[in-house]
C-alpha atoms as a PDB file:
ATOM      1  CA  UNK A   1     -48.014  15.489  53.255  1.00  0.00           C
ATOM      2  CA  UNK A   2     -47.442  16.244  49.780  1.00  0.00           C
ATOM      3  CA  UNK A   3     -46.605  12.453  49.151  1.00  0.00           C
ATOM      4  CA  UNK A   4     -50.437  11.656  50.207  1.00  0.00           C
ATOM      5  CA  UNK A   5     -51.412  14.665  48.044  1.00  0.00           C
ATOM      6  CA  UNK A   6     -49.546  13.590  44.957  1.00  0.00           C
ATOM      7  CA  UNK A   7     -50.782   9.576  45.803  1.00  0.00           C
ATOM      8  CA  UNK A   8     -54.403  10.414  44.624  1.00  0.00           C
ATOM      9  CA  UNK A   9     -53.586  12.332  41.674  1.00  0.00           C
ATOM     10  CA  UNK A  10     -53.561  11.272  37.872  1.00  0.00           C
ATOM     11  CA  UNK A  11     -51.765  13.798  36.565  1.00  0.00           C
ATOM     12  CA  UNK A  12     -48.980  14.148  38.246  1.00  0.00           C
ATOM     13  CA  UNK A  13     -46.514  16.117  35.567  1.00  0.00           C
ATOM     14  CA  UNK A  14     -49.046  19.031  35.715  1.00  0.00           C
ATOM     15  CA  UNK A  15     -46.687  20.612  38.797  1.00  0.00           C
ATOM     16  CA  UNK A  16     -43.493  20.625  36.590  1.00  0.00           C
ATOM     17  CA  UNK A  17     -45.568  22.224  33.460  1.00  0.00           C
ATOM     18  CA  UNK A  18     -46.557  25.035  35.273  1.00  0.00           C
ATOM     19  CA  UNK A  19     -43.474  25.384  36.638  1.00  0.00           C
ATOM     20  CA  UNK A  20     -41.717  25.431  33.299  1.00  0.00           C
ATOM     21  CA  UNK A  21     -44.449  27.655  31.985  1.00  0.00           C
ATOM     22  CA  UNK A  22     -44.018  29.929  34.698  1.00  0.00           C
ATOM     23  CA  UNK A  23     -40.333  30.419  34.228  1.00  0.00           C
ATOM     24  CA  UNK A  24     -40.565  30.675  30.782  1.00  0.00           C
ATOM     25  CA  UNK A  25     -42.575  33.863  30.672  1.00  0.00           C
ATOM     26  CA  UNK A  26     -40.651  35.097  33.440  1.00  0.00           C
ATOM     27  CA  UNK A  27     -37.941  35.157  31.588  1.00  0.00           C
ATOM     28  CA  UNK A  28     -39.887  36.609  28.556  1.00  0.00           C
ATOM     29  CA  UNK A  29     -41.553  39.210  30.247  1.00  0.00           C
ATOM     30  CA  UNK A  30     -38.019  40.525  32.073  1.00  0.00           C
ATOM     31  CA  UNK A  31     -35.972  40.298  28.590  1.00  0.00           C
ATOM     32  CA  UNK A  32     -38.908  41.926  26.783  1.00  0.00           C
ATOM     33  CA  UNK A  33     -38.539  44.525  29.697  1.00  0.00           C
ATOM     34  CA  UNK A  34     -34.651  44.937  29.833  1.00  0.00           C
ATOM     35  CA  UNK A  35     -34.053  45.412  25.329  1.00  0.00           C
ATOM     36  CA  UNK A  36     -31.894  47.749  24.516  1.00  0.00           C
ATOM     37  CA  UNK A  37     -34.343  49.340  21.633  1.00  0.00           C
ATOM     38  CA  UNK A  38     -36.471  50.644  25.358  1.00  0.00           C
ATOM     39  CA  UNK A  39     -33.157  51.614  26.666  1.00  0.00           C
ATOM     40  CA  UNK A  40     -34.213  55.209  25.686  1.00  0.00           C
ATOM     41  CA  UNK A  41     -37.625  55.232  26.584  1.00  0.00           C
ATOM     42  CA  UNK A  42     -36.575  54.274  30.537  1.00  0.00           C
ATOM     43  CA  UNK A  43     -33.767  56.611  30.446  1.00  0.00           C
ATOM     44  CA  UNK A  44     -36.212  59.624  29.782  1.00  0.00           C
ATOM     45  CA  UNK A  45     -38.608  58.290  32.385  1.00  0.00           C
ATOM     46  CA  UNK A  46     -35.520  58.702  35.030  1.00  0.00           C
ATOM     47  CA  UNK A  47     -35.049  61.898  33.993  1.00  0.00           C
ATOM     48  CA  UNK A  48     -38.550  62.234  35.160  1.00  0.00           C
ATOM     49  CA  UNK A  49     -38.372  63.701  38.683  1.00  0.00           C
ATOM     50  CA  UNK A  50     -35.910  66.256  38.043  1.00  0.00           C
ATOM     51  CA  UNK A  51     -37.595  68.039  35.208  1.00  0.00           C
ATOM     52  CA  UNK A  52     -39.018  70.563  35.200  1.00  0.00           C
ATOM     53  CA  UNK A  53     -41.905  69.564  32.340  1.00  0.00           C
ATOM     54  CA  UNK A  54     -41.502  67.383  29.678  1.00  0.00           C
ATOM     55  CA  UNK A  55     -43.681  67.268  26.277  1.00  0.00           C
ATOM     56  CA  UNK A  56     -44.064  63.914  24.652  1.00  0.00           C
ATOM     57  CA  UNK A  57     -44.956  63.897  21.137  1.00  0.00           C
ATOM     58  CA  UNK A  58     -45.410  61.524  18.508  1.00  0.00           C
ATOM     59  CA  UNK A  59     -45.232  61.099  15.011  1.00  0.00           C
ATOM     60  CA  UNK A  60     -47.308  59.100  12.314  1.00  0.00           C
ATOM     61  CA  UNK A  61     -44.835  55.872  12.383  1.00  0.00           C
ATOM     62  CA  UNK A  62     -45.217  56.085  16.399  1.00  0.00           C
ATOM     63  CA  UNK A  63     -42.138  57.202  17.456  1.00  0.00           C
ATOM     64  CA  UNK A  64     -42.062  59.458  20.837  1.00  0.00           C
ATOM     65  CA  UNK A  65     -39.818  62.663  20.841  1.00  0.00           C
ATOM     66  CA  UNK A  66     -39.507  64.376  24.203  1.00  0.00           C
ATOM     67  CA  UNK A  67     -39.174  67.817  24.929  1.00  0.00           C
ATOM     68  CA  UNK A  68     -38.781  70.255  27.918  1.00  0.00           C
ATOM     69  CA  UNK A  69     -40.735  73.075  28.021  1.00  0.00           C
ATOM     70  CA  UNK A  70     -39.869  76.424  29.224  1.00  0.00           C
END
């Protein structure tokens, strides 16, 4: 079946592009995810369920400071 498929097509290397493509942002997307720099932000966000409340905050340069409120 896929022998007749790929018979009648020019451009046959278009298959292994996409799956090189594929894979490659794969594999961007899950080291962007796993960094150690976000380490922090995920281990607040598992902290999530148990709190009580939590207060994010931010300053002018972006950064996030969390606090629990009483």
């Amino acid at each position: 079946m896929w022998r007749q498929f790929y018979a009648g097509m020019d451009m046959t290397h278009l298959p292994l592009f996409t799956l090189i493509l594929f894979f490659a942002v794969f594999t961007g997307v899950t080291a962007w995810v796993f960094l150690a720099r976000r380490r922090q932000d995920y281990d607040v966000i598992s902290r999530l369920p148990l709190a009580e409340t939590v207060a994010v905050t931010s300053d002018s340069r972006g950064a996030r400071d969390h606090h629990e409120r009483e």
